[in-house]
N, C-alpha and C. Protein backbone atom coordinates (compact mmCIF):
# COMPACT_ATOMS: atom_id res chain seq x y z
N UNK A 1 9.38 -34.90 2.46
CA UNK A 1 9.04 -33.59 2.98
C UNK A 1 10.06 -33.19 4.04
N UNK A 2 10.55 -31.89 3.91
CA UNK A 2 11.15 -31.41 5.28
C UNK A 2 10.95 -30.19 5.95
N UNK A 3 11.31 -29.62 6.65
CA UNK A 3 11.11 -28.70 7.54
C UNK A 3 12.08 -28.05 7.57
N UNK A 4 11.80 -26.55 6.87
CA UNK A 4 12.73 -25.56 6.84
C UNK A 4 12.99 -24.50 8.11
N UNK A 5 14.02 -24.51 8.98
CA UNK A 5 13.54 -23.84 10.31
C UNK A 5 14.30 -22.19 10.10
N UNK A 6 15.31 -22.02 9.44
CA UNK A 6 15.47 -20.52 9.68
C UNK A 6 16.67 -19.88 8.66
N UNK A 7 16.46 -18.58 8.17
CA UNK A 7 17.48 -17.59 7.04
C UNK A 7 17.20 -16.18 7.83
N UNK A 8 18.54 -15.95 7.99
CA UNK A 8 18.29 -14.12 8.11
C UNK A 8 18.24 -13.53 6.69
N UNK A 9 17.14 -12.34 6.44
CA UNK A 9 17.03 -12.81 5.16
C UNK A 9 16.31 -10.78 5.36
N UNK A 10 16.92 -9.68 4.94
CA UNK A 10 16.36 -8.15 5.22
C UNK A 10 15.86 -7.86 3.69
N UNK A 11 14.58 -7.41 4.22
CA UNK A 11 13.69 -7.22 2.64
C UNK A 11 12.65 -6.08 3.06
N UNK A 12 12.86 -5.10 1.89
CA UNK A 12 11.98 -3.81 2.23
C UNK A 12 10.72 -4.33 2.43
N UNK A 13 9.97 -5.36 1.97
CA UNK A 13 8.92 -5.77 2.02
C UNK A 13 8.68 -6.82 2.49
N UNK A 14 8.41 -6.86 3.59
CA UNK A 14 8.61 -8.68 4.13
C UNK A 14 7.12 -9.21 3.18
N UNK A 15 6.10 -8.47 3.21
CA UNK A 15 4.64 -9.27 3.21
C UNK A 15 5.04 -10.00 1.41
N UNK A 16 5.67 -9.25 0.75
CA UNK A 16 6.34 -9.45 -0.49
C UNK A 16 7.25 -10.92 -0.68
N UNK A 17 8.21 -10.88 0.09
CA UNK A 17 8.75 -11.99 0.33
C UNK A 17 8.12 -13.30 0.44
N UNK A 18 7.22 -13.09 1.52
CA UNK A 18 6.63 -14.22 2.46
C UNK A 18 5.73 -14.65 0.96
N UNK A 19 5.01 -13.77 0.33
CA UNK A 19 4.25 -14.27 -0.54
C UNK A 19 4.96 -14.80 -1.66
N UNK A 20 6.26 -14.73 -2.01
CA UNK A 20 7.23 -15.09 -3.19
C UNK A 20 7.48 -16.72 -2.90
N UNK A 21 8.11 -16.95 -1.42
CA UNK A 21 8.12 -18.26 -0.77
C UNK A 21 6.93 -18.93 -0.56
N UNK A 22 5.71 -18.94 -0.22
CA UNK A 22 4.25 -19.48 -0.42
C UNK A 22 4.21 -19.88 -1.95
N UNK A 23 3.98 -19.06 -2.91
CA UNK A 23 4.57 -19.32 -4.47
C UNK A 23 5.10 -19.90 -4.53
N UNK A 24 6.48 -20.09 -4.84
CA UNK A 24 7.44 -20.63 -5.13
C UNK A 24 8.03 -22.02 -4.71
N UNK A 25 7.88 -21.68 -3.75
CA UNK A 25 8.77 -23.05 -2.40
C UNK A 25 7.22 -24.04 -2.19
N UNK A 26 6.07 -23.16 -2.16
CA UNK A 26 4.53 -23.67 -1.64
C UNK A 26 5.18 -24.01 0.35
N UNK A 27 5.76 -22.97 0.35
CA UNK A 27 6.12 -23.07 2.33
C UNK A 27 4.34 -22.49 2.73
N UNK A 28 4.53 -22.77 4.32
CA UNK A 28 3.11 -22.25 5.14
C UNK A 28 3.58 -21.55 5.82
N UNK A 29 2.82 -20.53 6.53
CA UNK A 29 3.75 -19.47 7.91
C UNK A 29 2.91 -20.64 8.90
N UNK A 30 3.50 -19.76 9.84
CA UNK A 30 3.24 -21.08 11.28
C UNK A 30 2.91 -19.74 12.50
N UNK A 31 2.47 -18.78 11.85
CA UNK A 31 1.46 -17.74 12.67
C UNK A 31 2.30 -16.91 13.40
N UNK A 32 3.30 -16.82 13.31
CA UNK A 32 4.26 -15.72 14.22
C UNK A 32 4.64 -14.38 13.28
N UNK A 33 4.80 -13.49 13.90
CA UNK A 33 5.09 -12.16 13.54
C UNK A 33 6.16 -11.54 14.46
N UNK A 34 7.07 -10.88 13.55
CA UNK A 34 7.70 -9.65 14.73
C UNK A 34 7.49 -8.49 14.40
N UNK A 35 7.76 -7.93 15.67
CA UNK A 35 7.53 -6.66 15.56
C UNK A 35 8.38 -6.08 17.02
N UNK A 36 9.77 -5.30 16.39
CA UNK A 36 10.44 -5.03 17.06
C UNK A 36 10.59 -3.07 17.37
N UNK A 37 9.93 -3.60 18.27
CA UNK A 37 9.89 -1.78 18.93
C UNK A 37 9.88 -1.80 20.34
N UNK A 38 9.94 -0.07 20.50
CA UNK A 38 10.27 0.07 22.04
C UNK A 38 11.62 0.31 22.35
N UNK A 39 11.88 0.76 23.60
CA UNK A 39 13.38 1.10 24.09
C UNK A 39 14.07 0.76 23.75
N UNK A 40 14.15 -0.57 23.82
CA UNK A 40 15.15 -1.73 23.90
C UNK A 40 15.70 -1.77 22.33
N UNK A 41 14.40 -2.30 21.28
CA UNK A 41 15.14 -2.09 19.68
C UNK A 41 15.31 -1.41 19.70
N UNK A 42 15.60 0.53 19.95
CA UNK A 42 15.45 1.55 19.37
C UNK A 42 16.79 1.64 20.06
N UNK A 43 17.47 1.23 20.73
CA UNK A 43 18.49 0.88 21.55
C UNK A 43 19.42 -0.10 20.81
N UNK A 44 19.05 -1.02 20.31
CA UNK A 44 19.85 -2.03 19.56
C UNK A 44 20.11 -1.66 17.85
N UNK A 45 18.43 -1.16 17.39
CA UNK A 45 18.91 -0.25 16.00
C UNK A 45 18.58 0.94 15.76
N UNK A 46 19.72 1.29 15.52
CA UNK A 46 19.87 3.27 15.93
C UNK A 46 19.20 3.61 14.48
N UNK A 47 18.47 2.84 13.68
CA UNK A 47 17.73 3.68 12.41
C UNK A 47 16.67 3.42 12.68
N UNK A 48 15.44 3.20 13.63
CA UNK A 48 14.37 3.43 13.88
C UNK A 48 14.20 4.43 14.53
């Protein structure tokens, strides 16, 4: 067994994804979410 720690990985659908890898791979989430808003992202990406 190993432990997969990280892919930058841009998908119109994350909830889509996440469920393709659960499928596929049989990975677990480990309870974190982002959610990037506010000044600061809207500041860093000029398409929100």
């Amino acid at each position: 067994m190993f432990r997969y720690v990280h892919t930058n990985i841009i998908a119109n659908d994350p909830d889509k994804l996440i469920a393709f890898y659960k499928e596929v791979f049989h990975c677990k989430s480990i309870g974190e979410e982002r959610g990037f808003k506010g000044a600061v992202a809207g500041s860093i990406n000029r398409f929100t």
